[in-house]
N, C-alpha and C. Protein backbone atom coordinates (compact mmCIF):
# COMPACT_ATOMS: atom_id res chain seq x y z
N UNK A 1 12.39 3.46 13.39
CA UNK A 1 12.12 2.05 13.34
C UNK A 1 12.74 1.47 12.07
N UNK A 2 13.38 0.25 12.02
CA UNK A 2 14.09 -0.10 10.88
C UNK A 2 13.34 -1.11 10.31
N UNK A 3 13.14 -1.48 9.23
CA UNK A 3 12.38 -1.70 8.10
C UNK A 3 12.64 -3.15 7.96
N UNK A 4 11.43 -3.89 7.92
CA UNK A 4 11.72 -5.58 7.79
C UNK A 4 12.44 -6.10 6.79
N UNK A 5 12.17 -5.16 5.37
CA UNK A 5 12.81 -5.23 4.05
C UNK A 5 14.17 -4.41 3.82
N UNK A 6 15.76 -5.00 3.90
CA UNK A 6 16.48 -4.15 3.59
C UNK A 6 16.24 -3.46 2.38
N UNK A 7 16.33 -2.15 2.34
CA UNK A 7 16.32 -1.53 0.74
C UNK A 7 15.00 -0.46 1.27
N UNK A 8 13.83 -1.01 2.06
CA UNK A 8 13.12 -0.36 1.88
C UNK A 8 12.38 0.54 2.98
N UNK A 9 11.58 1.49 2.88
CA UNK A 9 11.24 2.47 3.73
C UNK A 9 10.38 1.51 5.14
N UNK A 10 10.71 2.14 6.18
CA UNK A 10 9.62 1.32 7.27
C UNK A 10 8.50 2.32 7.56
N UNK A 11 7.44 1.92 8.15
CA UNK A 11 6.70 3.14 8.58
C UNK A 11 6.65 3.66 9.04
N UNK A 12 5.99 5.29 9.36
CA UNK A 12 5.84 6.16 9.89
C UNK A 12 7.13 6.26 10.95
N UNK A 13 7.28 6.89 11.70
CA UNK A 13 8.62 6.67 13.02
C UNK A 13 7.15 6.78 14.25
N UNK A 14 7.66 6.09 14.92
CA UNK A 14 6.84 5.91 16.18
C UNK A 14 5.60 5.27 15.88
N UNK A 15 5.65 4.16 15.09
CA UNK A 15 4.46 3.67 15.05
C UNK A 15 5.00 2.04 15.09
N UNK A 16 3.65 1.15 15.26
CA UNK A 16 4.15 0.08 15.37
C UNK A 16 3.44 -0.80 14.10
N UNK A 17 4.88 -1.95 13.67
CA UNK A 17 4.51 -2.95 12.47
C UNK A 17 3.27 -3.93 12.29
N UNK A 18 2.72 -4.09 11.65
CA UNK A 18 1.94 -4.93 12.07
C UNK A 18 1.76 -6.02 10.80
N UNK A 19 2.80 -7.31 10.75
CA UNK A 19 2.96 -8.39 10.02
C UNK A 19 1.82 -9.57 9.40
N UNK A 20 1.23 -9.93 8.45
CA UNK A 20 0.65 -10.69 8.21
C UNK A 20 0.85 -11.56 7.79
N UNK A 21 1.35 -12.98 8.17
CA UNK A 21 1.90 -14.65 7.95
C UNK A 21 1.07 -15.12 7.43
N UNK A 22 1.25 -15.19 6.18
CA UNK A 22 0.24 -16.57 5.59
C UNK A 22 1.13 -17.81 5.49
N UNK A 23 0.83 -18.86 6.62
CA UNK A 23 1.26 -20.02 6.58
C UNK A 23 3.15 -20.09 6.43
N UNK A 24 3.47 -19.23 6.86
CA UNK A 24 4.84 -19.29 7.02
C UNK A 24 5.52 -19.74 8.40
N UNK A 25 5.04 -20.37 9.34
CA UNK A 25 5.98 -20.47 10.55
C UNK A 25 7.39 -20.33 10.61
N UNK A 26 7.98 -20.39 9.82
CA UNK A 26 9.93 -19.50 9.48
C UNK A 26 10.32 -18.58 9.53
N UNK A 27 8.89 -17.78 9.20
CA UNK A 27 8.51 -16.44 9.29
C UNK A 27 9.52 -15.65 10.63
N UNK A 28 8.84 -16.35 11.99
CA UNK A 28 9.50 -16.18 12.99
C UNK A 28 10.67 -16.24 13.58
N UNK A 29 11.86 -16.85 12.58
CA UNK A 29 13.07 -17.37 12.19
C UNK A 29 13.66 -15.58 11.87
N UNK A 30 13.05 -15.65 10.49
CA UNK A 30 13.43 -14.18 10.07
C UNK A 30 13.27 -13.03 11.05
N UNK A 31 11.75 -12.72 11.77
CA UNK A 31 12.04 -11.86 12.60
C UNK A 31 12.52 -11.49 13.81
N UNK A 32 12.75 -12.44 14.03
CA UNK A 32 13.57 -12.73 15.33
C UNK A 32 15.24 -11.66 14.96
N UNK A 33 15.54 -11.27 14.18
CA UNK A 33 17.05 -10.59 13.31
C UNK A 33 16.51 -9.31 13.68
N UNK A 34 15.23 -8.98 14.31
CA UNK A 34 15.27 -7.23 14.21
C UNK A 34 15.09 -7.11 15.74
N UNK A 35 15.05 -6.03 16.50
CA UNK A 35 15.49 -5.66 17.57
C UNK A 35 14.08 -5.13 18.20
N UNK A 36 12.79 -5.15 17.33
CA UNK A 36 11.61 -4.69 18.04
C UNK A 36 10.58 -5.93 16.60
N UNK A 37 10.36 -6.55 17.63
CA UNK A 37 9.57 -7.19 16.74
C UNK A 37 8.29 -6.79 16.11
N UNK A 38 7.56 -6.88 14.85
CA UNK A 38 6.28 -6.23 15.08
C UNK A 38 5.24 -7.31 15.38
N UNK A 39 3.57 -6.28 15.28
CA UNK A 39 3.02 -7.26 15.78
C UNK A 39 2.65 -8.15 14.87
N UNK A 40 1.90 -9.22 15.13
CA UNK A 40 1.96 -10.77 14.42
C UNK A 40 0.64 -11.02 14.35
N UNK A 41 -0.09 -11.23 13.16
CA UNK A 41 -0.97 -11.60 12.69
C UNK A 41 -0.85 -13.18 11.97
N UNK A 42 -1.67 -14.18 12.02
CA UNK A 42 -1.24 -15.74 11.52
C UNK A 42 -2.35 -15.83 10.86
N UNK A 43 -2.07 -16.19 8.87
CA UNK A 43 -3.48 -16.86 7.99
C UNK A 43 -3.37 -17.77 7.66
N UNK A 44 -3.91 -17.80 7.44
CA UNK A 44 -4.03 -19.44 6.09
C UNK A 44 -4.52 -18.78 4.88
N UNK A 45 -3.87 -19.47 3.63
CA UNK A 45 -4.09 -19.02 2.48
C UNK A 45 -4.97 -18.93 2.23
N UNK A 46 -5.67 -19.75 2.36
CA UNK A 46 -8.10 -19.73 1.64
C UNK A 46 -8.26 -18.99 2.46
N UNK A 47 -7.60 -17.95 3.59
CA UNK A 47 -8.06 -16.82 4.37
C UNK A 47 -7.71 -15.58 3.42
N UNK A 48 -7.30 -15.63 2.93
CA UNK A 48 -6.22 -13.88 2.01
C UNK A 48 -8.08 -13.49 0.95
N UNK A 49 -7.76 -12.14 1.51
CA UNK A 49 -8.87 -11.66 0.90
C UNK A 49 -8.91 -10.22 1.23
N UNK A 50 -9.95 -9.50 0.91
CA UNK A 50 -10.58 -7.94 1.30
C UNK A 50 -10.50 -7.63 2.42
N UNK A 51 -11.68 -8.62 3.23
CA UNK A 51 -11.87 -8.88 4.42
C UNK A 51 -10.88 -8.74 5.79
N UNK A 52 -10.06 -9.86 5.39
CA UNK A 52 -8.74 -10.16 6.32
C UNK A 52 -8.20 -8.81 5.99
N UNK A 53 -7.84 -8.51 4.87
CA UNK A 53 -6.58 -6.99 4.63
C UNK A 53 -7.85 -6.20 5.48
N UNK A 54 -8.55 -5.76 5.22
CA UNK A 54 -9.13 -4.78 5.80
C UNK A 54 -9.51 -5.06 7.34
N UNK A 55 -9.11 -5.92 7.85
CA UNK A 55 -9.39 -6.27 9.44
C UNK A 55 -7.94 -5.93 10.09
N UNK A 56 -7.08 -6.48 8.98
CA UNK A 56 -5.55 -6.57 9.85
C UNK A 56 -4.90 -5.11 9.10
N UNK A 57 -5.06 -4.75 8.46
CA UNK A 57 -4.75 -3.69 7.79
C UNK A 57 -2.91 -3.48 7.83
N UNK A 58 -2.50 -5.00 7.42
CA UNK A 58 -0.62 -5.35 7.57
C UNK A 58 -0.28 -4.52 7.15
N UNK A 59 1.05 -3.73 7.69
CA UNK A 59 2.45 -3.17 7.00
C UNK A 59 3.38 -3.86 5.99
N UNK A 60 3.27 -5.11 6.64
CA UNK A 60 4.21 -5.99 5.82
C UNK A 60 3.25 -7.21 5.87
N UNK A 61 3.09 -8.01 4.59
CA UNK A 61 2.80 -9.40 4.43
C UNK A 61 4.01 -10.09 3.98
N UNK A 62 3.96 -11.69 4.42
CA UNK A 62 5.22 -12.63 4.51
C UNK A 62 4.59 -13.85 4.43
N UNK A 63 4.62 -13.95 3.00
CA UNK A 63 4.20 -15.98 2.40
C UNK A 63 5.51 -16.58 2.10
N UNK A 64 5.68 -17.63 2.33
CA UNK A 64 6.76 -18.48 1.84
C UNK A 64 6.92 -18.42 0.40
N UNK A 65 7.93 -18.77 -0.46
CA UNK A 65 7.84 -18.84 -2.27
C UNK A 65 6.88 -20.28 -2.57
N UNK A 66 7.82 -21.12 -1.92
CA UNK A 66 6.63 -22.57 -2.01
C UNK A 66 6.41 -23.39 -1.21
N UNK A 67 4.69 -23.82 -0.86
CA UNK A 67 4.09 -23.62 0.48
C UNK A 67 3.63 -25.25 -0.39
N UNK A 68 2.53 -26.21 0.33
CA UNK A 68 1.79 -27.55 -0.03
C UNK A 68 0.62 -26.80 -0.23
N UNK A 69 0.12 -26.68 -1.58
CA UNK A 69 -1.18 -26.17 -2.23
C UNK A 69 -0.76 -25.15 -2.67
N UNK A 70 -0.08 -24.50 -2.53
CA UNK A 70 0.01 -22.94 -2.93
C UNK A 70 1.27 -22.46 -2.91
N UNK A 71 1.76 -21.07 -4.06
CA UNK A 71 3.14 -20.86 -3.88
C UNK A 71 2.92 -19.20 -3.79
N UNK A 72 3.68 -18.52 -3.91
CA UNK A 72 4.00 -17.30 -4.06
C UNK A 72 2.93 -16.25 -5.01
N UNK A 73 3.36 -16.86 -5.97
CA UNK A 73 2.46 -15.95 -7.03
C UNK A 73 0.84 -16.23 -6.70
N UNK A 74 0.32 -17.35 -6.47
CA UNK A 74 -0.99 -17.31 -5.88
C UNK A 74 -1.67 -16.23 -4.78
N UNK A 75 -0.45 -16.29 -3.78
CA UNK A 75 -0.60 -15.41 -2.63
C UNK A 75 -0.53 -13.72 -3.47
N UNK A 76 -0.16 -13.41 -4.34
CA UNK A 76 -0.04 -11.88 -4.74
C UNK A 76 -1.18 -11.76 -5.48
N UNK A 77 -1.59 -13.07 -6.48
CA UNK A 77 -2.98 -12.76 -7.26
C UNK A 77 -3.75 -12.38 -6.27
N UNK A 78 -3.90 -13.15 -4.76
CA UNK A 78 -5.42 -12.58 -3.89
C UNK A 78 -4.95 -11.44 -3.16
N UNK A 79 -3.91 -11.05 -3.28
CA UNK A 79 -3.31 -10.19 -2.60
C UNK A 79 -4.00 -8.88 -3.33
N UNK A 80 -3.38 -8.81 -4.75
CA UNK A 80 -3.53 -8.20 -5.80
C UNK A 80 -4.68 -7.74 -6.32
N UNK A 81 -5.96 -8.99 -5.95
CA UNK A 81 -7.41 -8.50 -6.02
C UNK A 81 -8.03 -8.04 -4.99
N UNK A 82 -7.35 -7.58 -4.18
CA UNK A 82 -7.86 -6.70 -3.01
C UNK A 82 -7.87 -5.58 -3.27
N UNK A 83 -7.12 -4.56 -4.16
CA UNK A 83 -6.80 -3.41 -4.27
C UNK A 83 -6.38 -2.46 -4.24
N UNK A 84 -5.14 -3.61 -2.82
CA UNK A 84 -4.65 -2.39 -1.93
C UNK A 84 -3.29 -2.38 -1.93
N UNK A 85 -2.37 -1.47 -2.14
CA UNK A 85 -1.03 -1.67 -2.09
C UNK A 85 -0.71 -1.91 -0.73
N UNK A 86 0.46 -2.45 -1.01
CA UNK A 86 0.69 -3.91 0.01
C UNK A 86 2.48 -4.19 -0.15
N UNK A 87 3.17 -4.44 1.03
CA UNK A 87 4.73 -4.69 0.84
C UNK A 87 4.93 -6.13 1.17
N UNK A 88 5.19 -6.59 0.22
CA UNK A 88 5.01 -8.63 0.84
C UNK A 88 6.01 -8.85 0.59
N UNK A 89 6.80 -9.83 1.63
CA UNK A 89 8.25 -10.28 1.74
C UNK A 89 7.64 -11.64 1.60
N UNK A 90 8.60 -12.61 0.69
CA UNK A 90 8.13 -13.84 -0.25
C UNK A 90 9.43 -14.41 0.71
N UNK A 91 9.58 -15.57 1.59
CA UNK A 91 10.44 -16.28 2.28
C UNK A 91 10.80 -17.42 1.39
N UNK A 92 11.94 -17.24 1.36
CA UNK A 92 12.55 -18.76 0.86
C UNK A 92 13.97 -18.93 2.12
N UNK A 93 14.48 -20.22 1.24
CA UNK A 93 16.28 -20.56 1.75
C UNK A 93 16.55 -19.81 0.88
N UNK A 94 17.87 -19.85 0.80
CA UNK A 94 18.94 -19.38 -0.09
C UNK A 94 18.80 -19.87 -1.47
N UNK A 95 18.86 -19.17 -2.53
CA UNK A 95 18.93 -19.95 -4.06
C UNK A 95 20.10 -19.45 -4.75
N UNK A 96 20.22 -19.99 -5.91
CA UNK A 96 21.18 -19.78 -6.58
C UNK A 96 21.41 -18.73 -7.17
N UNK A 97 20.05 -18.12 -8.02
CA UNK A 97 19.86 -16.81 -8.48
C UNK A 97 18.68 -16.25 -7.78
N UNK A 98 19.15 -15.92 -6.61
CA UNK A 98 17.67 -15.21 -6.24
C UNK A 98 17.66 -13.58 -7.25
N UNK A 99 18.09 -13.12 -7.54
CA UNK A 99 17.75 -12.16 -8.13
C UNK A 99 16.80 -12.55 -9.25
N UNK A 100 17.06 -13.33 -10.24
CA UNK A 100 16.46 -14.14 -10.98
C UNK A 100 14.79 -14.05 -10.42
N UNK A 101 15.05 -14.59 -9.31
CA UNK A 101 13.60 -15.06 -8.84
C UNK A 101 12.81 -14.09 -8.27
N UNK A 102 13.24 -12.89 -7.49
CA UNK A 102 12.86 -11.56 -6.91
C UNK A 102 11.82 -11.01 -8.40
N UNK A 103 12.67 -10.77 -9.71
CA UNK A 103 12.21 -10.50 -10.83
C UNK A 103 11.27 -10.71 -11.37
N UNK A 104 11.55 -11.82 -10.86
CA UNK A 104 9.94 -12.71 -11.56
C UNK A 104 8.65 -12.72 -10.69
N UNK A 105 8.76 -12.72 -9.22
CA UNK A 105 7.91 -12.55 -8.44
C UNK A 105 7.62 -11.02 -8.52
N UNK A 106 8.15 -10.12 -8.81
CA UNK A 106 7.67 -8.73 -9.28
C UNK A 106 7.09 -7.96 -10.39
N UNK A 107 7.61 -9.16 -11.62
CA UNK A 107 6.91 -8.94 -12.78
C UNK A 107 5.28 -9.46 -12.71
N UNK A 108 5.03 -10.33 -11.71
CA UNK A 108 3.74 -11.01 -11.48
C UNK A 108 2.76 -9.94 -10.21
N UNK A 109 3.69 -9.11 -9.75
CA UNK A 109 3.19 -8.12 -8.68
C UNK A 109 2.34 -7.11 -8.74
N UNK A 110 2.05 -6.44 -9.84
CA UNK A 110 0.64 -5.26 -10.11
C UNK A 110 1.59 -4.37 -9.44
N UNK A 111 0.70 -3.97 -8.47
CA UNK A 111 0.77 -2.95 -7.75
C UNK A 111 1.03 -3.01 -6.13
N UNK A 112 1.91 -4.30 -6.13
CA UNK A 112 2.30 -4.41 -4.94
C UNK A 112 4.00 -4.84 -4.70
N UNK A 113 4.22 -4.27 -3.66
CA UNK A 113 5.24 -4.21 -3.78
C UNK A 113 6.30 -5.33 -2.78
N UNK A 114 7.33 -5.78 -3.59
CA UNK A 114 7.53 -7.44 -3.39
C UNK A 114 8.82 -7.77 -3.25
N UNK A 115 9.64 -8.27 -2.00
CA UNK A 115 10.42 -8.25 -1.93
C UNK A 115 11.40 -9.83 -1.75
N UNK A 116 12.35 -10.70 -2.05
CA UNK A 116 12.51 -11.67 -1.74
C UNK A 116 13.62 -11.63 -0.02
N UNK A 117 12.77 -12.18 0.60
CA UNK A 117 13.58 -12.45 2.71
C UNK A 117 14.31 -13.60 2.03
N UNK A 118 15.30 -14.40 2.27
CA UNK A 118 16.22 -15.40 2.61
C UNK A 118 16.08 -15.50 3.87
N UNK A 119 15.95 -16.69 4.54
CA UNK A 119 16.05 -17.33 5.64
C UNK A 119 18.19 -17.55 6.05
């Protein structure tokens, strides 16, 4: 199975993805590029918590960088106080220095691991 994040490992072989959208509808833009979609879980940000991770128990989480109320780094702090390592793809457009910005959304990451999607 090939991996939502170029660069990085997908799970297990023969198992299936299971995505968690916080408030990204573009989201579906991006995965639409892979050839087995996984499955699809939809939050809302005042949803991200213990609770939710431990109900949906995602492979991959996917927040936009900047959302109305909330941006990126918000989504990794509640992410982050859950406890649980976690692979979150941060959606934007295209920027100028995304590397720049990958950096910085990773220096803010703990112990989770954070990748920047381009649309």
């Amino acid at each position: 199975m090939r991996s939502l994040v170029p660069g990085t490992r997908p799970p297990f072989a023969g198992t299936q993805e299971t995505c968690l959208i916080i408030e990204t509808p573009e989201a579906f833009r991006y995965l639409d590029r892979f050839p087995a979609r996984p499955s699809i879980v939809m939050a809302r940000f005042r949803d991200i918590g213990t609770p939710l991770i431990e109900r949906v128990q995602p492979d991959w989480v996917i927040c936009p960088l900047v959302a109305t109320g909330f941006d990126a780094l918000d989504v990794l702090s509640r992410l982050g106080d859950t406890g649980r390592t976690l692979r979150v793809g941060v959606l934007s457009q295209a920027l100028p220095n995304r590397r720049m910005v990958e950096r910085e959304l990773q220096s803010h990451a703990g112990g989770l691991e954070v990748s920047l999607l381009t649309l």
